[in-house]
Protein backbone atom coordinates (compact mmCIF):
# COMPACT_ATOMS: atom_id res chain seq x y z
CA UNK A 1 137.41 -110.98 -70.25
CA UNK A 2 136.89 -113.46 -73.03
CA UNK A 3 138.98 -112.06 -76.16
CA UNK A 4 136.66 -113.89 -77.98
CA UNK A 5 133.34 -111.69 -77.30
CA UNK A 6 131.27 -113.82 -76.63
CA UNK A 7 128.29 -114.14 -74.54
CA UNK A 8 129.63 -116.05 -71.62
CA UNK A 9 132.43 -113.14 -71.70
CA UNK A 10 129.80 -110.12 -71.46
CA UNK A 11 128.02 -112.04 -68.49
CA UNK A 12 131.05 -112.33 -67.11
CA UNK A 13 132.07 -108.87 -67.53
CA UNK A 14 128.80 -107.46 -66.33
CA UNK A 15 129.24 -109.90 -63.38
CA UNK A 16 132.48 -108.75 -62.47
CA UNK A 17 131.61 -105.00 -63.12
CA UNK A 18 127.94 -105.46 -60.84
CA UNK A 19 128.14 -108.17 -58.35
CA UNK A 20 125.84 -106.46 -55.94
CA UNK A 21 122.92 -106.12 -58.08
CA UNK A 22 123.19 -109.13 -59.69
CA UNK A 23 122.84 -110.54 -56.01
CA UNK A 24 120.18 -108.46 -54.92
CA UNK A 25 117.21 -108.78 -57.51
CA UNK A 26 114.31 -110.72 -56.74
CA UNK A 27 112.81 -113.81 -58.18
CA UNK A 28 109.92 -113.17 -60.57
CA UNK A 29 106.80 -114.82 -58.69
CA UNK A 30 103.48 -113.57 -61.03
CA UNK A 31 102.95 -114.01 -64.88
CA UNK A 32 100.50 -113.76 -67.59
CA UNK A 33 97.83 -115.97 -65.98
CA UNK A 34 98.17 -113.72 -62.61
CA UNK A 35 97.53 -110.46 -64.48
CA UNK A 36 94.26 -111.90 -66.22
CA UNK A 37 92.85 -112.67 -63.58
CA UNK A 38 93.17 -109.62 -61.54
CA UNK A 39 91.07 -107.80 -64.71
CA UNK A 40 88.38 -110.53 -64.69
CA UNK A 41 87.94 -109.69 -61.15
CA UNK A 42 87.69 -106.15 -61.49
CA UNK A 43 85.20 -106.71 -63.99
CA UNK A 44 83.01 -108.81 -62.14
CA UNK A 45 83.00 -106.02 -59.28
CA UNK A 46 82.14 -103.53 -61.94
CA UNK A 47 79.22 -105.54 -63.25
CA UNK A 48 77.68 -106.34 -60.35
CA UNK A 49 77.84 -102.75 -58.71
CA UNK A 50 76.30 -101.75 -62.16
CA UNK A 51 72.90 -103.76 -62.04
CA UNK A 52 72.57 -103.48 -58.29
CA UNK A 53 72.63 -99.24 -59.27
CA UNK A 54 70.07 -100.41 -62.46
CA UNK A 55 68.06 -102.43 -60.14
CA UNK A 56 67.86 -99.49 -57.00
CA UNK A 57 66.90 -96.40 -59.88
CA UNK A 58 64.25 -98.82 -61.81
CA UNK A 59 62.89 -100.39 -59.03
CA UNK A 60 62.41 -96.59 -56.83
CA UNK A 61 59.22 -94.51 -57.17
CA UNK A 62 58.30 -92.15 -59.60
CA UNK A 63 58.59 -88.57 -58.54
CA UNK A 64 56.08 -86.01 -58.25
CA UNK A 65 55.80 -83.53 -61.51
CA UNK A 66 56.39 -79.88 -60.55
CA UNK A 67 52.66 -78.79 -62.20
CA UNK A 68 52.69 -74.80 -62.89
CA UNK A 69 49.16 -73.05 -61.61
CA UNK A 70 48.10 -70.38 -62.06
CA UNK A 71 48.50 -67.49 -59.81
CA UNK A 72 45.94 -65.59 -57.86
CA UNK A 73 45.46 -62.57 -55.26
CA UNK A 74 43.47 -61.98 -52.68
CA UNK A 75 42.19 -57.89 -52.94
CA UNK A 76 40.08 -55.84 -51.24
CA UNK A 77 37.47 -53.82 -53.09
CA UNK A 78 34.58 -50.60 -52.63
CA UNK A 79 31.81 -50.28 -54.92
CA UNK A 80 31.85 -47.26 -56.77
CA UNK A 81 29.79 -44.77 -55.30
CA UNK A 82 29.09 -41.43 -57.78
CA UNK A 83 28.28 -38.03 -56.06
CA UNK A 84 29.81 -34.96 -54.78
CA UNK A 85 33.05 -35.32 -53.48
CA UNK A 86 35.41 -32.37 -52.22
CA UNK A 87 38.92 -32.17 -50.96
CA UNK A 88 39.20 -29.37 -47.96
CA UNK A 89 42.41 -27.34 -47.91
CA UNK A 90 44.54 -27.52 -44.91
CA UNK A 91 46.84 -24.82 -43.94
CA UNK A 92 47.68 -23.01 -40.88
CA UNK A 93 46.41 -19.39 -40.13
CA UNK A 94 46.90 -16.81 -37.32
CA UNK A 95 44.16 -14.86 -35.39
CA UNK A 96 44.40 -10.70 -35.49
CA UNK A 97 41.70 -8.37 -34.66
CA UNK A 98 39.75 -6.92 -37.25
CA UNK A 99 39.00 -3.78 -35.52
CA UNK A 100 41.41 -2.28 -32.77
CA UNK A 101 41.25 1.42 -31.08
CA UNK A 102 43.53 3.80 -29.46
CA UNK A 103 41.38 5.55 -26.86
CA UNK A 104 42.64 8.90 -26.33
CA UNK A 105 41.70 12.14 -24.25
CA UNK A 106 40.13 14.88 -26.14
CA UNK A 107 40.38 17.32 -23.64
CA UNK A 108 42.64 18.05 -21.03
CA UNK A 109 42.20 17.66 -17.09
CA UNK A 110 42.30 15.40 -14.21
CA UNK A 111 40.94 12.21 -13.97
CA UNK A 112 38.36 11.47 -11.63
CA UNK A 113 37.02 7.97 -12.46
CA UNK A 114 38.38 4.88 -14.17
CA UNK A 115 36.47 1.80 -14.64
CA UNK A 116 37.37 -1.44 -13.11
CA UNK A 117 37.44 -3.03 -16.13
CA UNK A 118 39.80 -0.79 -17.90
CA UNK A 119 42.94 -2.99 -17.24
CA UNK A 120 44.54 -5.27 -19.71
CA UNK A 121 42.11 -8.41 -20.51
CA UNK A 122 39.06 -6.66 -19.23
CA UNK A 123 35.84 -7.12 -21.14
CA UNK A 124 34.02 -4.25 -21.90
CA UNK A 125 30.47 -3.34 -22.67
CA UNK A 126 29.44 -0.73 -25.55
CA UNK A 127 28.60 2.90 -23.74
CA UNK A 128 30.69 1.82 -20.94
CA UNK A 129 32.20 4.85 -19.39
CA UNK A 130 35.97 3.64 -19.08
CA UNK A 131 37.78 7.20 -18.11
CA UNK A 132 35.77 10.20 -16.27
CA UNK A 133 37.90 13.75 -16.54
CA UNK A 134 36.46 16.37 -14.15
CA UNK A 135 34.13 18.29 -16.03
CA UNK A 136 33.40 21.54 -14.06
CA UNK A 137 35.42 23.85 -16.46
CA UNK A 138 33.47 22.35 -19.62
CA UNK A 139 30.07 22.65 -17.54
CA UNK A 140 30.98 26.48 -17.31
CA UNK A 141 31.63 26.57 -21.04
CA UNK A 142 28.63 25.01 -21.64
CA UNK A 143 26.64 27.81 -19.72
CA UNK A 144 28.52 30.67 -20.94
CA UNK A 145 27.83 29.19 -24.77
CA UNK A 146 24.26 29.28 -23.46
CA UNK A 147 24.49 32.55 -22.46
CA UNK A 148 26.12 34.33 -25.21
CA UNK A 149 23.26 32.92 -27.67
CA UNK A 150 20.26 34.19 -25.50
CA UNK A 151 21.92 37.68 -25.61
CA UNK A 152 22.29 37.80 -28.95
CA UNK A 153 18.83 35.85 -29.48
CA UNK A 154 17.99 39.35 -26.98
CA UNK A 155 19.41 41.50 -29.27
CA UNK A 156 18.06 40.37 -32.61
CA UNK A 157 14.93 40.43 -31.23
CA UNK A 158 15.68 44.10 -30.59
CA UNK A 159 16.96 45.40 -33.90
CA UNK A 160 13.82 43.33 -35.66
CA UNK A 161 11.83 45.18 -33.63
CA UNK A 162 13.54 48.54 -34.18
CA UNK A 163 12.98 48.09 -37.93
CA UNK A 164 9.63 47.01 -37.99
CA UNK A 165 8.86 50.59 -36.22
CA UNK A 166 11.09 52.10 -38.68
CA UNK A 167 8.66 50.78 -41.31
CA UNK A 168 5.98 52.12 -39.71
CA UNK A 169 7.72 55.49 -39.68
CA UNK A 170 8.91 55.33 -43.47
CA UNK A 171 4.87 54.45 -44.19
CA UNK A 172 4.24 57.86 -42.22
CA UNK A 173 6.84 60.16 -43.96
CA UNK A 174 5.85 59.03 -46.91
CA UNK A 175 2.10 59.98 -46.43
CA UNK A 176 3.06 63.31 -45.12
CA UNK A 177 5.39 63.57 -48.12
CA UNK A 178 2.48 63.50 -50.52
CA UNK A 179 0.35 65.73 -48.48
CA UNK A 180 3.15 67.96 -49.11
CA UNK A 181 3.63 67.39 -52.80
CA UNK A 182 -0.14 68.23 -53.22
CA UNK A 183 0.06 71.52 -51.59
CA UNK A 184 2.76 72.62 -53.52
CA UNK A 185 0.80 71.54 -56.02
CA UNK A 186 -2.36 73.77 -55.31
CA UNK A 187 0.13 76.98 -54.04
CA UNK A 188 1.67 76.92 -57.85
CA UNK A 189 -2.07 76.38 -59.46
CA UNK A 190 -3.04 79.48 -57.35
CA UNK A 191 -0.11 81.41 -57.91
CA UNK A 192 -0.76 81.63 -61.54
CA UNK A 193 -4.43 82.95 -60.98
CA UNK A 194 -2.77 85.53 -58.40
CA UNK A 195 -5.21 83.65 -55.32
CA UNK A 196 -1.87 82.67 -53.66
CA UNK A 197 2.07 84.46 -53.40
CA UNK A 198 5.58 83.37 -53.97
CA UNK A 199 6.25 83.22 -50.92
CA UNK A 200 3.16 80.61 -50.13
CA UNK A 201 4.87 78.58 -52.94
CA UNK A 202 8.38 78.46 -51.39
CA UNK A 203 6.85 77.38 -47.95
CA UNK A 204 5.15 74.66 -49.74
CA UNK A 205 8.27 73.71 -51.49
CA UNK A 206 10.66 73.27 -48.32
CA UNK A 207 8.33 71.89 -46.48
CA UNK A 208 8.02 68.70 -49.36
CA UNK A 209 12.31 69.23 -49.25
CA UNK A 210 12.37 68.70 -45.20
CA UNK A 211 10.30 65.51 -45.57
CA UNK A 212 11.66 63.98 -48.66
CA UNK A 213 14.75 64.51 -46.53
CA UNK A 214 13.10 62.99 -43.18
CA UNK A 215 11.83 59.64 -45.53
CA UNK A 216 15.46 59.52 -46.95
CA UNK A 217 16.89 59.25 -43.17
CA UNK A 218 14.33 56.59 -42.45
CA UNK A 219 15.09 54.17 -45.67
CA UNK A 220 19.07 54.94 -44.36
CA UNK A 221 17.74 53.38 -40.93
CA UNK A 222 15.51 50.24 -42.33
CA UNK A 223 19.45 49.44 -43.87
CA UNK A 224 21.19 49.81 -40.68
CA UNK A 225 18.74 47.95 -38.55
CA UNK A 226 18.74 45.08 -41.24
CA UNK A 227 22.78 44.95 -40.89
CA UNK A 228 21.78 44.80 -37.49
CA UNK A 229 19.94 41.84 -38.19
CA UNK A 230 21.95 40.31 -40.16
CA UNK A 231 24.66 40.73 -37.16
CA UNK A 232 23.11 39.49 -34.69
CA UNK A 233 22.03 36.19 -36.76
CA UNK A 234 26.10 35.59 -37.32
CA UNK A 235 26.56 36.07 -33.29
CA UNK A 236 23.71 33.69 -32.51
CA UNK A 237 25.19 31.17 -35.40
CA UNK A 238 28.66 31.53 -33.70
CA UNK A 239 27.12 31.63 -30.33
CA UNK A 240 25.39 28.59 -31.16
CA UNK A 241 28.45 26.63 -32.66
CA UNK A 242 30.05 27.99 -29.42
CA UNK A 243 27.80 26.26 -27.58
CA UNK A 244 27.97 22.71 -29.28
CA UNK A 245 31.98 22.75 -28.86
CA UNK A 246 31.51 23.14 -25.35
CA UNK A 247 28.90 20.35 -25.22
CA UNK A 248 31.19 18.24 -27.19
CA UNK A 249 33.81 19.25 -25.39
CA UNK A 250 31.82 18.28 -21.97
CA UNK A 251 31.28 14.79 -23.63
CA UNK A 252 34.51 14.15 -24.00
CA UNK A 253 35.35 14.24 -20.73
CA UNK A 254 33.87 10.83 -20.35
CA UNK A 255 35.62 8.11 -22.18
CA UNK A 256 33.02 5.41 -22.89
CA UNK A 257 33.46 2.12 -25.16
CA UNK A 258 32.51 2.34 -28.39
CA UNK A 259 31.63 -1.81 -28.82
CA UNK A 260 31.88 -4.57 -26.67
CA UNK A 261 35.76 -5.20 -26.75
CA UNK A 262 38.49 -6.76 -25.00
CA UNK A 263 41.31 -4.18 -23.32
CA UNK A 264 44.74 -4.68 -24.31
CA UNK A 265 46.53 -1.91 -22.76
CA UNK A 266 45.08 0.58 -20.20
CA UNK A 267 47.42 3.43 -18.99
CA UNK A 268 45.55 5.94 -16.23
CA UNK A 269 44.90 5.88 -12.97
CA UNK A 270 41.93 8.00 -11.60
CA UNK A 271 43.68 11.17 -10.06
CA UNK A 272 45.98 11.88 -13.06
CA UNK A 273 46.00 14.55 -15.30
CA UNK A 274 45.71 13.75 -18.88
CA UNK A 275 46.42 16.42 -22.05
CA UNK A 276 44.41 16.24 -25.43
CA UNK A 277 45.39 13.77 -27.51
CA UNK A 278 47.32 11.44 -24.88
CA UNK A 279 46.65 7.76 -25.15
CA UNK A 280 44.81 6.07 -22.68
CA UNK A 281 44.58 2.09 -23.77
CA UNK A 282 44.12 0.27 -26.73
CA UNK A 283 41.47 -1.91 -26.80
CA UNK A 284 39.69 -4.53 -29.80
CA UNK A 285 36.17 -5.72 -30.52
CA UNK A 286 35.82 -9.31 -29.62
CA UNK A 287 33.24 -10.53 -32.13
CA UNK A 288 35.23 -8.94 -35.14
CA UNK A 289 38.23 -11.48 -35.56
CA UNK A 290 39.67 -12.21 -38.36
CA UNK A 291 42.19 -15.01 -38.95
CA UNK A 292 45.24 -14.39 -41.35
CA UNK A 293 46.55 -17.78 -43.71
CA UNK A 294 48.56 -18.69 -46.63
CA UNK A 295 47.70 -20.48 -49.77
CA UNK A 296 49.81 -21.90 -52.51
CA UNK A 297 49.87 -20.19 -55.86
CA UNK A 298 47.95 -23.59 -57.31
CA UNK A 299 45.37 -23.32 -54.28
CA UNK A 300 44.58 -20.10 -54.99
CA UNK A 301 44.00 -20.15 -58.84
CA UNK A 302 41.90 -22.91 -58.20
CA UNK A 303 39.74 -21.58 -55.13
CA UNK A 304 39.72 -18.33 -57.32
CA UNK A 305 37.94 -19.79 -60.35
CA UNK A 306 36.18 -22.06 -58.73
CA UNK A 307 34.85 -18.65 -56.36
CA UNK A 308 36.93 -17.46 -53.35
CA UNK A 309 34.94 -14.56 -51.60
CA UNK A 310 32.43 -16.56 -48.56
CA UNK A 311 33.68 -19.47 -48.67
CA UNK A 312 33.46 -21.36 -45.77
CA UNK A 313 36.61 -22.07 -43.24
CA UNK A 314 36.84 -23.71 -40.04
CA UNK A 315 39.23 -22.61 -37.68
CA UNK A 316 40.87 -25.53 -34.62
CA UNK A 317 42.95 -24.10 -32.38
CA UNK A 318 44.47 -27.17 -30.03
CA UNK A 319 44.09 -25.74 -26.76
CA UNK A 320 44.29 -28.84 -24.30
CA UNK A 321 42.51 -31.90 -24.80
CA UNK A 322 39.27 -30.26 -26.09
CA UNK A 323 40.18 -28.08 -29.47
CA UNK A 324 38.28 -24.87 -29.95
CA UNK A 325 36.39 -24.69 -33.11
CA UNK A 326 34.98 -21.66 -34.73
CA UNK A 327 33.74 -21.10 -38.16
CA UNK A 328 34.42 -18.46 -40.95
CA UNK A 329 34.30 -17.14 -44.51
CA UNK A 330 36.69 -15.69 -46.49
CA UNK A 331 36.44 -11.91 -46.88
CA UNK A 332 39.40 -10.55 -48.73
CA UNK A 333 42.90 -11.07 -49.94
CA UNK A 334 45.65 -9.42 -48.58
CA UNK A 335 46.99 -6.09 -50.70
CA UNK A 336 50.04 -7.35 -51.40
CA UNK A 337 52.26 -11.12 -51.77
CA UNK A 338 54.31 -12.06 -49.77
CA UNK A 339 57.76 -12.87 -51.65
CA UNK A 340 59.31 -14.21 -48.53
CA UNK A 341 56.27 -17.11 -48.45
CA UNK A 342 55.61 -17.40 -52.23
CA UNK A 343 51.76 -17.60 -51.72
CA UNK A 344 49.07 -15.32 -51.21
CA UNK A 345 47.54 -14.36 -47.91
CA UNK A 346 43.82 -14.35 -47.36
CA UNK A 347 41.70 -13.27 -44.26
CA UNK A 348 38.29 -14.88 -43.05
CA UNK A 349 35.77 -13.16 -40.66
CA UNK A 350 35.09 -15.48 -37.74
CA UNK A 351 31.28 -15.74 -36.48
CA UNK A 352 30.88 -13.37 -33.97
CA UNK A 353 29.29 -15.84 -31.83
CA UNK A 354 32.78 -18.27 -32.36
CA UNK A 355 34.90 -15.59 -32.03
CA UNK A 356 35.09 -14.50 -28.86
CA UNK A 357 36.55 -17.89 -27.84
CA UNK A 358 39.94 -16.82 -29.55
CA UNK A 359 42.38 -14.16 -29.19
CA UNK A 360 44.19 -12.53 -31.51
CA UNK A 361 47.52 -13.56 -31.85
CA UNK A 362 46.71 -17.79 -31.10
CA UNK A 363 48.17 -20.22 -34.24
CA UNK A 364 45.64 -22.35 -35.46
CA UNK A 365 44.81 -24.75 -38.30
CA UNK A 366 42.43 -23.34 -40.87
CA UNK A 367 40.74 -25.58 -43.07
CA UNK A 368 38.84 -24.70 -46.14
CA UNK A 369 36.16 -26.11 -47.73
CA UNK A 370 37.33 -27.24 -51.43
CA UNK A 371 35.52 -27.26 -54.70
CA UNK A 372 32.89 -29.49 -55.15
CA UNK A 373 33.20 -32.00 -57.78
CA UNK A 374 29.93 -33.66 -59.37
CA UNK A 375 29.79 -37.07 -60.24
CA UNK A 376 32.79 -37.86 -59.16
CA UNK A 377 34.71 -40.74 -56.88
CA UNK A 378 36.46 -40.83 -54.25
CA UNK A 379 38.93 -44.24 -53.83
CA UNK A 380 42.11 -44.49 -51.64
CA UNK A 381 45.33 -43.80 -53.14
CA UNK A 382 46.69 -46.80 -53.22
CA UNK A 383 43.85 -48.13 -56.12
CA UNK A 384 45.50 -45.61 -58.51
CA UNK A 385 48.28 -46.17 -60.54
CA UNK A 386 50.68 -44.28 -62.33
CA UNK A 387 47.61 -41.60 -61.62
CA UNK A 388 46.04 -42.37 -64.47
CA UNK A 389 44.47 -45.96 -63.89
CA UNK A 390 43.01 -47.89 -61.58
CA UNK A 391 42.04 -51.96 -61.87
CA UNK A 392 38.82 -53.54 -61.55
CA UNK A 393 37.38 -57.09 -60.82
CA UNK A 394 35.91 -58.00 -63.85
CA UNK A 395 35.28 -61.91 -64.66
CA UNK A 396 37.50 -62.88 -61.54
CA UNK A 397 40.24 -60.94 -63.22
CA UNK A 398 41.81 -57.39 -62.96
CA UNK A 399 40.74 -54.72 -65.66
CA UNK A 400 42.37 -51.38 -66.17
CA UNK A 401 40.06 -47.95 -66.27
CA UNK A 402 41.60 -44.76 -67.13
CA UNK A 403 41.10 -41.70 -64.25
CA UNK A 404 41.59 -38.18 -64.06
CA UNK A 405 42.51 -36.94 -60.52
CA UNK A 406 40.43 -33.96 -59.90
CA UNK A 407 41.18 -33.17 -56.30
CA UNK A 408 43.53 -35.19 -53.20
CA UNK A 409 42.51 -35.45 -49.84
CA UNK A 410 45.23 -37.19 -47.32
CA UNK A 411 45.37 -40.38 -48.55
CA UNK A 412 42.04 -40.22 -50.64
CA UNK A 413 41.31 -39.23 -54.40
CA UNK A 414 38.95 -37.63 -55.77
CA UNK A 415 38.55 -39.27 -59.50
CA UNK A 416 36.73 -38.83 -62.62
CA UNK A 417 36.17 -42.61 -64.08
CA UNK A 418 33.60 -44.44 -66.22
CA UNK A 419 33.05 -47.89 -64.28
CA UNK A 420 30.87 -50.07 -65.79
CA UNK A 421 27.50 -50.91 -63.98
CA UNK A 422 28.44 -53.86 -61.16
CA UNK A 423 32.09 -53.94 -61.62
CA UNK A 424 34.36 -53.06 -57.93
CA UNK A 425 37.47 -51.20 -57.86
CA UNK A 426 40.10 -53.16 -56.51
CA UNK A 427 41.63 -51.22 -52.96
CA UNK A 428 44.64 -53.29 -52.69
CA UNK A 429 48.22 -52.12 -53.76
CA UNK A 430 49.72 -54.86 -56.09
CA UNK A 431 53.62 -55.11 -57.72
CA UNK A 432 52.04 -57.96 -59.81
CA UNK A 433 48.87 -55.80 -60.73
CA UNK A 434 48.13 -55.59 -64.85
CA UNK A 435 45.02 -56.23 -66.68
CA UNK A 436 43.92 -60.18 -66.79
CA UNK A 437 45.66 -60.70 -63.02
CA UNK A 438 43.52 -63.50 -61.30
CA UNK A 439 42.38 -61.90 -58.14
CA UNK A 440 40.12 -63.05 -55.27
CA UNK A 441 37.81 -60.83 -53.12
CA UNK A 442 38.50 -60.91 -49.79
CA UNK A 443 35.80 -62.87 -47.91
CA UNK A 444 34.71 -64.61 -51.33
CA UNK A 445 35.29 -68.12 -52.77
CA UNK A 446 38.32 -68.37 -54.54
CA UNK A 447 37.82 -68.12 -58.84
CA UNK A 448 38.30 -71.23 -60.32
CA UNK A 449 39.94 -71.93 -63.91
CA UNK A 450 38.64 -72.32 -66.80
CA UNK A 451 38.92 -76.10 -66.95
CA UNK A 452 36.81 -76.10 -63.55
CA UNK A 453 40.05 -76.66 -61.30
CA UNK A 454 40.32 -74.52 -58.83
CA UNK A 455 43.19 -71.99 -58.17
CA UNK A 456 45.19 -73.01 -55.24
CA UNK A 457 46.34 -69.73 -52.77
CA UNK A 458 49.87 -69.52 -51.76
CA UNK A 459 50.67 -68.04 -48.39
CA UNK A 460 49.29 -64.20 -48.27
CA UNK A 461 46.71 -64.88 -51.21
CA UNK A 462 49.59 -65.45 -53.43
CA UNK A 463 49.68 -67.72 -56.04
CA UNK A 464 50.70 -71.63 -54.70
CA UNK A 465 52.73 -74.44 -56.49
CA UNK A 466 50.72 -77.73 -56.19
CA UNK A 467 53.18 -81.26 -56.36
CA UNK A 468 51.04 -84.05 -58.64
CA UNK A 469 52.49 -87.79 -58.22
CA UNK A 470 51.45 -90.13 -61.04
CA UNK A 471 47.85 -90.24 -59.82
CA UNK A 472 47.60 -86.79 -60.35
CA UNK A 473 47.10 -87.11 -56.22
């Protein structure tokens, strides 16, 4: 190194201290004019990419405009029709007899006739002898009754005849008791005048004693005879009642049907012996059915103000492909309610003529008639909203009208609504629906707006978007 410092001595020293790099770094080939020209080129590539993108987005179409409409439905809609309108009660019900008897023996004895129908199921006529019990021993009771009065008949006869002669006698003794009175009479006058003796007198005088005494035995007699009487009435009373036991009795031993009835149960067999009192079959009427059912506490108070007692029911029961129908009124409530159903049980008579097609014990569906509402409507459910309103088409658009529901039956109400004259209740259940909604009829030209353009549908009778290019095409 130079001691002097100076440059040709730093060179030098760098030289000597980095002789590789020094021999490896390249020549410098690009300068000032090189870089400028590289930017003027970039900008040229910039500019012309620029207007051709200017030239593509001016020179391209102008797109359609995205033109709101406004939205319309196609509904279906009734005309309101005012009347009477009901809604029927539906509720299941049981059959049971109305009337059901226990045939039993009265009297006691062997059994020498039963009637082929007396076996369970058998139909039986009124006055139908159903059991026979051999009646020989109530035939002799019957005679001996007879008997006993026509002796006693005999014997009143008797003592009635016994007093009238005692009458006859009294009428006698007392004659011959004044006779006597009289001459005791005279024998006294004459005594005093001497013309007649004590002793005449005293003749005279127990001779009126011995026949005051003889009319005194006959009045004693009349009594006894009428006791008699009176006797022999009591036998012929007792003889008499005698008499209609054993005819009852001999009555009895034929067991006949008291109505025309369907057997249930029949126990004996002809050549049995039967005691009073046993029980022979049970057996029901067949036009007396009733059928048993169960209303709501809310059915009832209404059916109950509105007038329960014969109202009309008809009874299905489902037996195969053709149901059996019969028809009924309502006839009573039950005594008590049932806790273990919370409603009340009532019972309708079935027709007689209806009846007999049932038995007791079938399930079947009862269905009353409801209460009648005047001037009402009845619209499907699914025109009323929130239960208070339902829409109308009024100017081509929907109009609210405020309802009271009065009665439901299935999917029909029965309303109470003031619809103006030639306005239709719309049918159709809408999310969208709300008072000034455009709406269509179904089948009807579609509403136009008020500009005189028409409302375009969407798919479904919905409203539709419609694309407008400059034209307005």
């Amino acid at each position: 190194m130079d001691k002097t410092g100076g440059p040709d001595s730093a060179q030098l020293s760098l030289s000597e201290h980095h002789p590789a790099e020094t021999a490896e770094r390249p020549p410098r080939r690009f300068g000032l004019m090189s870089a400028f020209m590289r930017f003027a080129i970039a900008l040229i590539v910039v500019g012309v990419a620029g207007y051709q993108a200017y030239s593509w987005v001016s020179s391209r179409p102008e797109a359609p405009q995205r033109m709101n409409r406004e939205r319309s439905f196609t509904v279906n809609v009734v005309e309101p029709t005012y009347g009477e309108h009901r809604a029927d009660i539906g509720t299941f019900g049981q059959v049971v007899a109305a009337r059901t008897l226990d045939l039993r023996a009265q009297v006691q004895g062997r059994v020498v006739e039963v009637s082929p129908n007396f076996l369970a199921g058998g139909q039986v006529m009124a006055g139908e002898v159903l059991v026979r019990i051999d009646p020989f021993a109530y035939d002799a009771a019957v005679i001996e009754a007879r008997a006993a009065i026509a002796n006693a008949e005999l014997a009143l006869a008797e003592a009635r005849e016994a007093r009238a002669l005692e009458e006859r006698n009294i009428e006698t003794a007392r004659a011959s008791l004044a006779a006597a009175e009289t001459d005791l009479d005279r024998a006294r006058s004459l005594l005093s005048t001497g013309a007649a003796t004590q002793q005449t007198v005293d003749t005279r005088a127990l001779t009126v004693a011995e026949r005051q005494q003889a009319l005194s035995q006959r009045e004693v007699n009349i009594f006894t005879l009428d006791a008699q009487i009176l006797r022999q009435q009591a036998a012929i009373a007792q003889a008499r009642h005698q008499l209609d036991v054993a005819q009852r009795n001999r009555a009895d031993t034929e067991i006949t049907a008291p109505f025309d009835g369907t057997v249930t149960t029949g126990t004996v067999t002809e050549g049995g012996y039967v005691n009073a009192t046993e029980n022979l079959g049970t057996l029901y009427e067949t036009a007396a059915l009733d059928v048993s059912f169960t209303l709501s506490d809310r059915q009832y108070g209404e059916l109950s103000a509105a007038g329960m007692l014969g109202r009309p029911v008809t009874v299905t029961w489902n037996a195969g492909s053709r149901p059996v129908t019969a028809q009924g009124r309502i006839t009573r409530t039950a005594a008590e309610v049932d806790a273990s159903t919370g409603g009340v049980t009532l019972f309708a008579r079935l027709d007689a003529g209806d009846a007999g097609r049932l038995r007791p014990g079938t399930f079947v569906s009862v269905t009353i008639e409801g209460i009648a509402h005047e001037s009402s409507l009845m619209v499907p459910e699914t025109a009323v909203y929130d239960d208070d309103h339902l829409y109308v088409v009024r100017d081509g658009r929907m109009a609210a009208i405020a309802v009271t529901i009065l009665a439901r039956q299935n999917d029909q109400l029965i309303v109470s609504a003031e619809i103006p004259e030639g306005e239709r209740i719309i049918t159709s259940r809408l999310s969208q629906a709300g008072a000034g909604v455009a709406v269509t009829v179904e089948g009807e030209e579609p509403q136009t707006r008020p500009d005189g353009s028409p409302v375009i549908m969407g798919p479904g009778g919905g409203g539709g978007i419609v694309m407008r290019g400059p034209g307005g095409g």
